[in-house]
N, C-alpha and C. Protein backbone atom coordinates (compact mmCIF):
# COMPACT_ATOMS: atom_id res chain seq x y z
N UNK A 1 -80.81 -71.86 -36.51
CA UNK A 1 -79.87 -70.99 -35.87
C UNK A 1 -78.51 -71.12 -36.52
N UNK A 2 -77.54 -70.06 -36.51
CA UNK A 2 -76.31 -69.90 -36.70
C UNK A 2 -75.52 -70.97 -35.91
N UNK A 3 -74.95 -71.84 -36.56
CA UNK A 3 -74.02 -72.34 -36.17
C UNK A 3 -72.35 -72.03 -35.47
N UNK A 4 -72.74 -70.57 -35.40
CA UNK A 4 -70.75 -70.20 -35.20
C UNK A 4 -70.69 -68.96 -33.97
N UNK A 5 -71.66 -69.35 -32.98
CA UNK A 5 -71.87 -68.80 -31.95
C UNK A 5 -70.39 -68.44 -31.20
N UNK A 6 -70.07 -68.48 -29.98
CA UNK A 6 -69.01 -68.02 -29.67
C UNK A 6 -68.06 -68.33 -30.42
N UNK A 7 -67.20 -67.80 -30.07
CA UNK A 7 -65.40 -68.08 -30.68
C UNK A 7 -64.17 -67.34 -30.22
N UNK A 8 -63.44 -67.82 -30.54
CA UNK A 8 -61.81 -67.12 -29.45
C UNK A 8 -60.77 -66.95 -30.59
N UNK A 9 -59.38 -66.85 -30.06
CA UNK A 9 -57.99 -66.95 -30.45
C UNK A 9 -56.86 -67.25 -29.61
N UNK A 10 -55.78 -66.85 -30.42
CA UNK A 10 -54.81 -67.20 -29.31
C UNK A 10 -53.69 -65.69 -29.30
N UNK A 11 -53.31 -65.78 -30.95
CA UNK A 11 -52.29 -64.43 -31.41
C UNK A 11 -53.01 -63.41 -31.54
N UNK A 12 -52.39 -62.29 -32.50
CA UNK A 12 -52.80 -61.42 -33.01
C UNK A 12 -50.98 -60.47 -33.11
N UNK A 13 -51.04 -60.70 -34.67
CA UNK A 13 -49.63 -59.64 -35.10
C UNK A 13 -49.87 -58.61 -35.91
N UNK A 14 -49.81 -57.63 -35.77
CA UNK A 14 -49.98 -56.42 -36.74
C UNK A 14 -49.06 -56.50 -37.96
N UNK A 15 -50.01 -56.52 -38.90
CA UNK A 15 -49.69 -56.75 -40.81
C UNK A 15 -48.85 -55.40 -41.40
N UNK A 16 -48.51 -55.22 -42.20
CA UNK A 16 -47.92 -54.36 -42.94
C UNK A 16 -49.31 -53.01 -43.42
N UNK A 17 -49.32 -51.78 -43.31
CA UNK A 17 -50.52 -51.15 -43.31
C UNK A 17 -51.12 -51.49 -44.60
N UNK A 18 -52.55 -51.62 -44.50
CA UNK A 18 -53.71 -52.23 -45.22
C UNK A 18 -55.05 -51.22 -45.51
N UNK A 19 -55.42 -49.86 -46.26
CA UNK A 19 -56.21 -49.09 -46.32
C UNK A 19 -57.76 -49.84 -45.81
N UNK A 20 -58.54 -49.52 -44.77
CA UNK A 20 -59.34 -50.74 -44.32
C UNK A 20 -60.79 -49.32 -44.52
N UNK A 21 -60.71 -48.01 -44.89
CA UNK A 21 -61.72 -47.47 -44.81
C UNK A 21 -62.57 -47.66 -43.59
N UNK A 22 -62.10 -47.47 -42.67
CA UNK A 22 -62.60 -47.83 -41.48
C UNK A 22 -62.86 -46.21 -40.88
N UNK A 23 -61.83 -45.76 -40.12
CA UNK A 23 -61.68 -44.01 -39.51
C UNK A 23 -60.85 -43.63 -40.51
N UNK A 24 -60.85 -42.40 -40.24
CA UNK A 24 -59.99 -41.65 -41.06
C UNK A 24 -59.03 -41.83 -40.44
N UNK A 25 -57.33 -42.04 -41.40
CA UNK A 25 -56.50 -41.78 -40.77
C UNK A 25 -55.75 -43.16 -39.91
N UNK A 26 -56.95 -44.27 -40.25
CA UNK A 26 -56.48 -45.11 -39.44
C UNK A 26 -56.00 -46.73 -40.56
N UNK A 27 -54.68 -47.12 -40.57
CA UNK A 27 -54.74 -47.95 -42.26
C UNK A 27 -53.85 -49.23 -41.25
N UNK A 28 -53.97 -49.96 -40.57
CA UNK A 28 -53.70 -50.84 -40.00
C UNK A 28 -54.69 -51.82 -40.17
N UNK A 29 -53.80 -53.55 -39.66
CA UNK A 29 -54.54 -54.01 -40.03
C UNK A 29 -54.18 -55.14 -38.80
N UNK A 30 -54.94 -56.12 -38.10
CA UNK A 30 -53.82 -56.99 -37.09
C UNK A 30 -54.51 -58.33 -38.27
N UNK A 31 -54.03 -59.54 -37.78
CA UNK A 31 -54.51 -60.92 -37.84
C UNK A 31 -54.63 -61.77 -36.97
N UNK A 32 -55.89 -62.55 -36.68
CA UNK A 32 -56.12 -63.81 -35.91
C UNK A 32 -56.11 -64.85 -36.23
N UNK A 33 -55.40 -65.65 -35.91
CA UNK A 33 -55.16 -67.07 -35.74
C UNK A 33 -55.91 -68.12 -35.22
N UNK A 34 -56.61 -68.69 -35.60
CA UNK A 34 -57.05 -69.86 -33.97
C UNK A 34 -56.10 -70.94 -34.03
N UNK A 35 -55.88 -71.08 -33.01
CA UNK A 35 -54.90 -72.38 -32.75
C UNK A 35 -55.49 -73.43 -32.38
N UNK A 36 -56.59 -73.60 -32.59
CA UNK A 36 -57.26 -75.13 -32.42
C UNK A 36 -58.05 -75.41 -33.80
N UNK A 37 -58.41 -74.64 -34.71
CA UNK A 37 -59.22 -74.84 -35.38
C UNK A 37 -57.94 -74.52 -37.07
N UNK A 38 -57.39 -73.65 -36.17
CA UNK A 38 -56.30 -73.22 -37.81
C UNK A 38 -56.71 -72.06 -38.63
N UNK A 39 -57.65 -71.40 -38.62
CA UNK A 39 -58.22 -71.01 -39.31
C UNK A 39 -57.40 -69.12 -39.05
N UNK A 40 -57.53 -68.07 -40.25
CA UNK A 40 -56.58 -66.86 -39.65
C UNK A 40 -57.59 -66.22 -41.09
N UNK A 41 -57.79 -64.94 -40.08
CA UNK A 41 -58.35 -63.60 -40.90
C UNK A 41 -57.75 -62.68 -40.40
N UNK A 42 -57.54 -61.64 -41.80
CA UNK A 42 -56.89 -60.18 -40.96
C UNK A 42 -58.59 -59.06 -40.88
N UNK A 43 -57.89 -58.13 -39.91
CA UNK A 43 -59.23 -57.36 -39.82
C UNK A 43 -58.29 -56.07 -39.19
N UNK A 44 -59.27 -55.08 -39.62
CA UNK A 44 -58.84 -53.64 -39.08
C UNK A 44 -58.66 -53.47 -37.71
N UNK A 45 -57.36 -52.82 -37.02
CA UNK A 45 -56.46 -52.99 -36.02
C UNK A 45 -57.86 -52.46 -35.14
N UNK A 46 -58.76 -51.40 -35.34
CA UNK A 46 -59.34 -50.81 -34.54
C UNK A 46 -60.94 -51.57 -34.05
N UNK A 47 -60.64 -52.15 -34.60
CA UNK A 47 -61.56 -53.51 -33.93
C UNK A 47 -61.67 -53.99 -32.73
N UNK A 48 -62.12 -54.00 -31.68
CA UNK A 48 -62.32 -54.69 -30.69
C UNK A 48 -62.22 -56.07 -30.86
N UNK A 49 -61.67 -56.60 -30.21
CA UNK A 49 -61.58 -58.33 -29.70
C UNK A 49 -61.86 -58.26 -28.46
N UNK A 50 -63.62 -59.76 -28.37
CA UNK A 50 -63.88 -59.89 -27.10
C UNK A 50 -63.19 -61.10 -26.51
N UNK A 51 -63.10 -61.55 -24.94
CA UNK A 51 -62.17 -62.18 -24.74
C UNK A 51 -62.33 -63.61 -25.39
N UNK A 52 -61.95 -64.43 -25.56
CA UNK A 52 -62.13 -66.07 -25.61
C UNK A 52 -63.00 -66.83 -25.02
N UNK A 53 -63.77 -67.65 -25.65
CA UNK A 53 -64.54 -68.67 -25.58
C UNK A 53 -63.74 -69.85 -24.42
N UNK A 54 -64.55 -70.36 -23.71
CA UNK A 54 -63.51 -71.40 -22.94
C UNK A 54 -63.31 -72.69 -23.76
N UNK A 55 -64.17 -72.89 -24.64
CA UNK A 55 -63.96 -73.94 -25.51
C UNK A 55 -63.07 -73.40 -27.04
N UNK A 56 -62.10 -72.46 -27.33
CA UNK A 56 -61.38 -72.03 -27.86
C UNK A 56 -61.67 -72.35 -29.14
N UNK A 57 -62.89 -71.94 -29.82
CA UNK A 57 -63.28 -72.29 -30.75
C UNK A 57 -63.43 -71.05 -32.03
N UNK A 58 -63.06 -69.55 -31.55
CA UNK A 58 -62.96 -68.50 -32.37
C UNK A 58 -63.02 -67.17 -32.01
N UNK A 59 -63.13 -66.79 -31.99
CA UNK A 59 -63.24 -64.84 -31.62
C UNK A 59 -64.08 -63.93 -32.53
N UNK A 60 -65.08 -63.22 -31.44
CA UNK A 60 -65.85 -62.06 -31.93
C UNK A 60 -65.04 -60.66 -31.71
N UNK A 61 -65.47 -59.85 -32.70
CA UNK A 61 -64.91 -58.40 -33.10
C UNK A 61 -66.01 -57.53 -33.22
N UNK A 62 -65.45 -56.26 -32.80
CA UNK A 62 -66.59 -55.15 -33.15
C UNK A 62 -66.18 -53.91 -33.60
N UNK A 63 -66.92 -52.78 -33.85
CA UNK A 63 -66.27 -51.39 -34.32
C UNK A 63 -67.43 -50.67 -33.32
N UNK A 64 -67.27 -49.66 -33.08
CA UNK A 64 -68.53 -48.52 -32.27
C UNK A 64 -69.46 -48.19 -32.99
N UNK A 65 -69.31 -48.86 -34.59
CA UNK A 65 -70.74 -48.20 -36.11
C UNK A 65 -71.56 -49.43 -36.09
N UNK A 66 -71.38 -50.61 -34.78
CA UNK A 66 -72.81 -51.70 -35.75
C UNK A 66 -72.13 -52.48 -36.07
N UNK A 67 -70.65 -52.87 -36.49
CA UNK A 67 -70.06 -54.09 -37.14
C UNK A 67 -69.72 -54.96 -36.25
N UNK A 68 -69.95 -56.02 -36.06
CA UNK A 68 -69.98 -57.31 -35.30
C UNK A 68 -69.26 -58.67 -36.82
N UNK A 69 -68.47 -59.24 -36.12
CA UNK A 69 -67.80 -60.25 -36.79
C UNK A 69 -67.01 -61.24 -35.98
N UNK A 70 -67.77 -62.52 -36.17
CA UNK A 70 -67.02 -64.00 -35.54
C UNK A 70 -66.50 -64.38 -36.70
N UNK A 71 -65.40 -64.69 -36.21
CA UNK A 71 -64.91 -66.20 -36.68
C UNK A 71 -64.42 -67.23 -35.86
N UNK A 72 -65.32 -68.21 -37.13
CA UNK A 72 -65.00 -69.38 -35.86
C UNK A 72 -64.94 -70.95 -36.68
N UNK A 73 -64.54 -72.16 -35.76
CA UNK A 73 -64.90 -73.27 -36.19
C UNK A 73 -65.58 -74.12 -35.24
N UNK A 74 -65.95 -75.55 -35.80
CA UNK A 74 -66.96 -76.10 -35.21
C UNK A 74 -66.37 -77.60 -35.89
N UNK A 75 -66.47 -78.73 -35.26
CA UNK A 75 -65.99 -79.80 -35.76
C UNK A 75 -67.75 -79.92 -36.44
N UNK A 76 -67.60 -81.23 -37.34
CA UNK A 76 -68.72 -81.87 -38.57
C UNK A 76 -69.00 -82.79 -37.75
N UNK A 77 -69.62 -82.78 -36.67
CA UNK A 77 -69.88 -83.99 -36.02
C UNK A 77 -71.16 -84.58 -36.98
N UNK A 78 -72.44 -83.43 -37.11
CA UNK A 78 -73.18 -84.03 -38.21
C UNK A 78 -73.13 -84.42 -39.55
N UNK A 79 -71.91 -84.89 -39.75
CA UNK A 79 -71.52 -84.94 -41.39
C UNK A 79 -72.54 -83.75 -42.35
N UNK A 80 -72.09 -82.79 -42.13
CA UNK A 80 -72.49 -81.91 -42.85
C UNK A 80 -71.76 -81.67 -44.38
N UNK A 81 -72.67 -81.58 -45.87
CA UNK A 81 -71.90 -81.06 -46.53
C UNK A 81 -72.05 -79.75 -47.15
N UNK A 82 -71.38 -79.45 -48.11
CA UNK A 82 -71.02 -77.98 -48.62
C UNK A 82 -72.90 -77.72 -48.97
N UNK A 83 -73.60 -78.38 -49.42
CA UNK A 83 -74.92 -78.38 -50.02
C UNK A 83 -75.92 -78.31 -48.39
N UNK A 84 -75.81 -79.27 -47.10
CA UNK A 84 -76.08 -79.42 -46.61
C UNK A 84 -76.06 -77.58 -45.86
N UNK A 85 -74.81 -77.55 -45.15
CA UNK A 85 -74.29 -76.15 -44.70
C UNK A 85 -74.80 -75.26 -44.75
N UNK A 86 -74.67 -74.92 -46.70
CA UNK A 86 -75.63 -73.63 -47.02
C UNK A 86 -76.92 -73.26 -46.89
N UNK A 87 -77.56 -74.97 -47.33
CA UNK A 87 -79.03 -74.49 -46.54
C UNK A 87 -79.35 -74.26 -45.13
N UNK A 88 -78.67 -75.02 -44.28
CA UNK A 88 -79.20 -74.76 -42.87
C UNK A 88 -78.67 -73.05 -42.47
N UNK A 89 -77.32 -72.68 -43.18
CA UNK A 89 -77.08 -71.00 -43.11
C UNK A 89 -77.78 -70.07 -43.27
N UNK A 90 -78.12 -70.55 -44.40
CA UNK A 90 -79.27 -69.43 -45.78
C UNK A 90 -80.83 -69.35 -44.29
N UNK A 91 -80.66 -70.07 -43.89
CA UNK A 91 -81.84 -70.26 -43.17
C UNK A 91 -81.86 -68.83 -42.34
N UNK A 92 -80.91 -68.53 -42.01
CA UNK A 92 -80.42 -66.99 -40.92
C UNK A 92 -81.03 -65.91 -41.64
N UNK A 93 -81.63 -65.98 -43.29
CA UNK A 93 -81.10 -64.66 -44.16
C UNK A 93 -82.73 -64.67 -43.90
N UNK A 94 -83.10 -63.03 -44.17
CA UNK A 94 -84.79 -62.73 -44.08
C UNK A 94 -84.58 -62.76 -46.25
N UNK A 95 -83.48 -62.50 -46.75
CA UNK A 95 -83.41 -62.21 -48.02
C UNK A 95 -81.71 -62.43 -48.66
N UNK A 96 -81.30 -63.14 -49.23
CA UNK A 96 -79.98 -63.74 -50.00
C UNK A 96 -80.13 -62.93 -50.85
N UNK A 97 -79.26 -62.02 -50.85
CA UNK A 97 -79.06 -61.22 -52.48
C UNK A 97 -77.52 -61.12 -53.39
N UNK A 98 -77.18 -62.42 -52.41
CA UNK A 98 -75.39 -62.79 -53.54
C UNK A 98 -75.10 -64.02 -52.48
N UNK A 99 -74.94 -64.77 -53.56
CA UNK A 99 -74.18 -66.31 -53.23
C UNK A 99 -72.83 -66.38 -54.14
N UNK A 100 -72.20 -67.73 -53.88
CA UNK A 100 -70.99 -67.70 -54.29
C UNK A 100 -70.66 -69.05 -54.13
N UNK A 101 -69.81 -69.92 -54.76
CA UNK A 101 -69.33 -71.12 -54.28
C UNK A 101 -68.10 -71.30 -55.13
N UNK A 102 -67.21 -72.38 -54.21
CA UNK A 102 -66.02 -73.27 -54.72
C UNK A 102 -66.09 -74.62 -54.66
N UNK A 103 -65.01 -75.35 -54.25
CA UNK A 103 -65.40 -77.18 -54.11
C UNK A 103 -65.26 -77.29 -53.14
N UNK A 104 -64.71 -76.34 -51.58
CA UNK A 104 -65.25 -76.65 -50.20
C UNK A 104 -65.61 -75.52 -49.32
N UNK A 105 -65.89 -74.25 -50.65
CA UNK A 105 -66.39 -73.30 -49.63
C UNK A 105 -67.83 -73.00 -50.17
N UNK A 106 -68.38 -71.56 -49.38
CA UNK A 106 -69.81 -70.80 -50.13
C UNK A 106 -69.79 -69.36 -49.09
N UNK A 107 -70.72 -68.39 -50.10
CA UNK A 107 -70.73 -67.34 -49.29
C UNK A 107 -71.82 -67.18 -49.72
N UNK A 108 -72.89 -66.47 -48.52
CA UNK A 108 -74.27 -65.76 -48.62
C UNK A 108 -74.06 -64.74 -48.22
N UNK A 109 -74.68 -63.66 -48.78
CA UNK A 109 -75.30 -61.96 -48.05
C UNK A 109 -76.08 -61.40 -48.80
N UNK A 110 -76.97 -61.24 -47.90
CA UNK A 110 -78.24 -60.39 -47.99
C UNK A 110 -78.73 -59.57 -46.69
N UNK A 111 -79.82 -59.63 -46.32
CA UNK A 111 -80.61 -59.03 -45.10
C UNK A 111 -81.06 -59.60 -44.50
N UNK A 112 -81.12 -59.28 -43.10
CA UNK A 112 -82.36 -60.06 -41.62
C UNK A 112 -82.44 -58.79 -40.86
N UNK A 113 -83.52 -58.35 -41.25
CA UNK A 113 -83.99 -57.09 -40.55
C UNK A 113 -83.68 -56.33 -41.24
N UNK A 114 -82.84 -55.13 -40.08
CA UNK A 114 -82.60 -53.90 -40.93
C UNK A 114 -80.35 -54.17 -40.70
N UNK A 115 -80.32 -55.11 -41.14
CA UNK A 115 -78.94 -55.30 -40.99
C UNK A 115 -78.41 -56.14 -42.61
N UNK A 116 -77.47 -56.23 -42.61
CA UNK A 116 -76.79 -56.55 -43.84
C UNK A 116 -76.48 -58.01 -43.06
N UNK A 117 -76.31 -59.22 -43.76
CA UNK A 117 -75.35 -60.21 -43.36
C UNK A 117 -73.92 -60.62 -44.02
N UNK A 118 -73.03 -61.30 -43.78
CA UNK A 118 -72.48 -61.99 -44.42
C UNK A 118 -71.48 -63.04 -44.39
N UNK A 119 -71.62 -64.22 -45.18
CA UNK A 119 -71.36 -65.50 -43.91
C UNK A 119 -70.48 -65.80 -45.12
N UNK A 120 -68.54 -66.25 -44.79
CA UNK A 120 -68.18 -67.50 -45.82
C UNK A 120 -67.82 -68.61 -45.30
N UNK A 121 -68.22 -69.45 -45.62
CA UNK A 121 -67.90 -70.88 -44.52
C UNK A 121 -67.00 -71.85 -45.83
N UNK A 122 -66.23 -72.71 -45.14
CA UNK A 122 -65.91 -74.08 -45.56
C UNK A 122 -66.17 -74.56 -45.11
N UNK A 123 -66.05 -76.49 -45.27
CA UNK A 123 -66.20 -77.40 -45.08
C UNK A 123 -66.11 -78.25 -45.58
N UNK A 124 -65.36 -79.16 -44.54
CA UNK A 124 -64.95 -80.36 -44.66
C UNK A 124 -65.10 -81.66 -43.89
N UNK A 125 -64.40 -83.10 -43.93
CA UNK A 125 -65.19 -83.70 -43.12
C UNK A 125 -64.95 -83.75 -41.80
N UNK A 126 -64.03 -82.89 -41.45
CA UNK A 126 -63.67 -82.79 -39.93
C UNK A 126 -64.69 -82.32 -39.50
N UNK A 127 -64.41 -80.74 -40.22
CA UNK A 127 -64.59 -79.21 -39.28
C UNK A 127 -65.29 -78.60 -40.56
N UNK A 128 -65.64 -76.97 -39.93
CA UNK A 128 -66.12 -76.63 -40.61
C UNK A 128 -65.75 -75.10 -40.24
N UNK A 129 -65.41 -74.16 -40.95
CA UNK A 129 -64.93 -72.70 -40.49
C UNK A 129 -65.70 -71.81 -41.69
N UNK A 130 -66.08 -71.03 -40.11
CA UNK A 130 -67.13 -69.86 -40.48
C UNK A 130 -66.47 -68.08 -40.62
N UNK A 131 -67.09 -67.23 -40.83
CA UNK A 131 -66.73 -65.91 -40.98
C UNK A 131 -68.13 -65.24 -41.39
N UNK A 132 -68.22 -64.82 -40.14
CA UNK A 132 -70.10 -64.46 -39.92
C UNK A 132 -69.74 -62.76 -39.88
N UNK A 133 -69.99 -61.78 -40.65
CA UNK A 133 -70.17 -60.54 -40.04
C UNK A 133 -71.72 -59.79 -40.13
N UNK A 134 -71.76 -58.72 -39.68
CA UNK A 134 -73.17 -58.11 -39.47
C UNK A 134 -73.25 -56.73 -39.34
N UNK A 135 -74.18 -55.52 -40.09
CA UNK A 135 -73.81 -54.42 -40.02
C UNK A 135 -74.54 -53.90 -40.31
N UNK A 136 -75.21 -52.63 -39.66
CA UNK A 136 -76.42 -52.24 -39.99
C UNK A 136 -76.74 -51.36 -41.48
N UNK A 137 -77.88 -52.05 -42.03
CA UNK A 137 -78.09 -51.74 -43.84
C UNK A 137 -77.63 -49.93 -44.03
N UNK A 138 -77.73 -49.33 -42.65
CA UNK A 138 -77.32 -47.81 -43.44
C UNK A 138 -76.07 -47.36 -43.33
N UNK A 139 -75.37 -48.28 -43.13
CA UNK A 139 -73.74 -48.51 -43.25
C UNK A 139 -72.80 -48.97 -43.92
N UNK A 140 -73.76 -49.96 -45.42
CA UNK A 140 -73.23 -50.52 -46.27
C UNK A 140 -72.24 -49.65 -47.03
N UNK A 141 -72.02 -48.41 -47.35
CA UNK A 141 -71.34 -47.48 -47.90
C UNK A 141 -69.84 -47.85 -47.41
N UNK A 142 -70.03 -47.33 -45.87
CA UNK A 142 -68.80 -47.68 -45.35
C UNK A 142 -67.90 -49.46 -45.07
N UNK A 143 -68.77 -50.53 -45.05
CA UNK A 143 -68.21 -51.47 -44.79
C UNK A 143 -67.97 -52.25 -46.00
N UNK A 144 -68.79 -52.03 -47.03
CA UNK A 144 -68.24 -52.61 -48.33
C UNK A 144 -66.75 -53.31 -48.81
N UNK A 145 -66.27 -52.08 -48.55
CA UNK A 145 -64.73 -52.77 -48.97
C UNK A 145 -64.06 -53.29 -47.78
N UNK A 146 -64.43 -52.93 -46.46
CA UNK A 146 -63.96 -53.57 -45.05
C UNK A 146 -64.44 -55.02 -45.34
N UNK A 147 -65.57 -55.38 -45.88
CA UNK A 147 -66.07 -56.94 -45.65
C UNK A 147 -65.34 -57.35 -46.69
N UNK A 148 -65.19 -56.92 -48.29
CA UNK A 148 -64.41 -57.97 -49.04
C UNK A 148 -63.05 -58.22 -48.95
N UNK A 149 -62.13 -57.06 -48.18
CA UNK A 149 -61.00 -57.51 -47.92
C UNK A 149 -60.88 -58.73 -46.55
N UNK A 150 -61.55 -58.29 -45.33
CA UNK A 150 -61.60 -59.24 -44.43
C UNK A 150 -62.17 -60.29 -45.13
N UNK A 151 -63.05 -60.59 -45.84
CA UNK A 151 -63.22 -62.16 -46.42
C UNK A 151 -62.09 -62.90 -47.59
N UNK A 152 -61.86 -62.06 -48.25
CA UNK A 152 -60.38 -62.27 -49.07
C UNK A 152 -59.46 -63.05 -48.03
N UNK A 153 -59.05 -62.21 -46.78
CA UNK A 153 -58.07 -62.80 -45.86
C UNK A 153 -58.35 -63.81 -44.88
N UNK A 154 -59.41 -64.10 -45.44
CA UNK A 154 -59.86 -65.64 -44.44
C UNK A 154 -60.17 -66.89 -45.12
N UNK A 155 -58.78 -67.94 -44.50
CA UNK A 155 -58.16 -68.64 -44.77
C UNK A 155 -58.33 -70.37 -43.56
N UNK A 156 -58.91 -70.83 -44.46
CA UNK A 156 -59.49 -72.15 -43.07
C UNK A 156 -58.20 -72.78 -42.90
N UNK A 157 -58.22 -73.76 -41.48
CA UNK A 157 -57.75 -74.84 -41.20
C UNK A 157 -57.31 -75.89 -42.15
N UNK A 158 -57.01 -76.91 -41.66
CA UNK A 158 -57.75 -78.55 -41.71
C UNK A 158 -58.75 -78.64 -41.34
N UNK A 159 -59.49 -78.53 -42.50
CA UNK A 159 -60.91 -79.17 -42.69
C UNK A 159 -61.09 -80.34 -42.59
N UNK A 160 -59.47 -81.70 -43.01
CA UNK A 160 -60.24 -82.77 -42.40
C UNK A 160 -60.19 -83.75 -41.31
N UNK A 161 -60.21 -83.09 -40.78
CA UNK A 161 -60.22 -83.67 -38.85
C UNK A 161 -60.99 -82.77 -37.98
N UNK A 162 -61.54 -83.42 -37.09
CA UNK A 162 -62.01 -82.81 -35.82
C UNK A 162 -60.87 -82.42 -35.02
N UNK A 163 -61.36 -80.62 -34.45
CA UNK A 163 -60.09 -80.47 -33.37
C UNK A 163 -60.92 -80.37 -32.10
């Protein structure tokens, strides 16, 4: 299973306009913060945010087309590493058709079902911060450039401490 189940925030400030190919007409952009975990992605203003997790651990988003997106963190209680992570992630995918790595991050996306995935996580020995989105495969046209800018703008914590 996915490790980055619920999640919350605290802010949210609207960015300088950001072309997000989202509606027509619509080029805003806000950003979330978590304040326990540190971690901040921007995402298209017209996004839904559901309310907060009571354990304040990240916030889910949605659009009315199928796009679903957490972000979140999770302390390393299992000393998990960057090698460790990806496999138990990759485990979510029915099919990986692009990976990616640095020296404390990785990204997978491919398919599970009839949906697109796409996960970039770090980690470190605290914590570990996720950016899970999901969108159905006959929508890839439109979310393409929505997912690489929202992953561009997501930016972890302190990775090394538990919060």
């Amino acid at each position: 299973m996915i490790k980055i189940l619920t999640p919350l925030i605290i802010g949210i400030a609207l960015l300088s306009p950001v072309s997000w190919i989202v509606s027509p007409g619509t080029e805003e952009s806000a950003r979330y913060c978590n304040a326990r975990y540190g971690f901040c992605v921007n995402y298209p203003s017209e996004f839904a945010m559901e309310p907060p997790p009571a354990n304040d651990d990240g916030r889910r988003f949605s659009d009315r087309d199928g796009l679903v997106m957490t972000a979140s963190g999770i302390n390393n209680a299992n000393e998990d590493t960057l090698q460790t992570e990806k496999r138990s992630q990759g485990e979510e995918f029915d099919k990986i058709t692009y990976r990616a790595q640095g020296d404390n991050w990785f990204v997978l996306s491919g398919h599970k079902g009839d949906k697109i995935l796409y996960l970039k996580t770090f980690v470190g020995r605290g914590s570990i911060n996720h950016l899970y989105i999901e969108y159905p495969t006959r929508q890839q046209t439109k979310y393409s450039d929505v997912v690489a800018k929202v992953a561009r703008s997501f930016k972890p914590g302190n990775l090394a401490v538990g919060h």
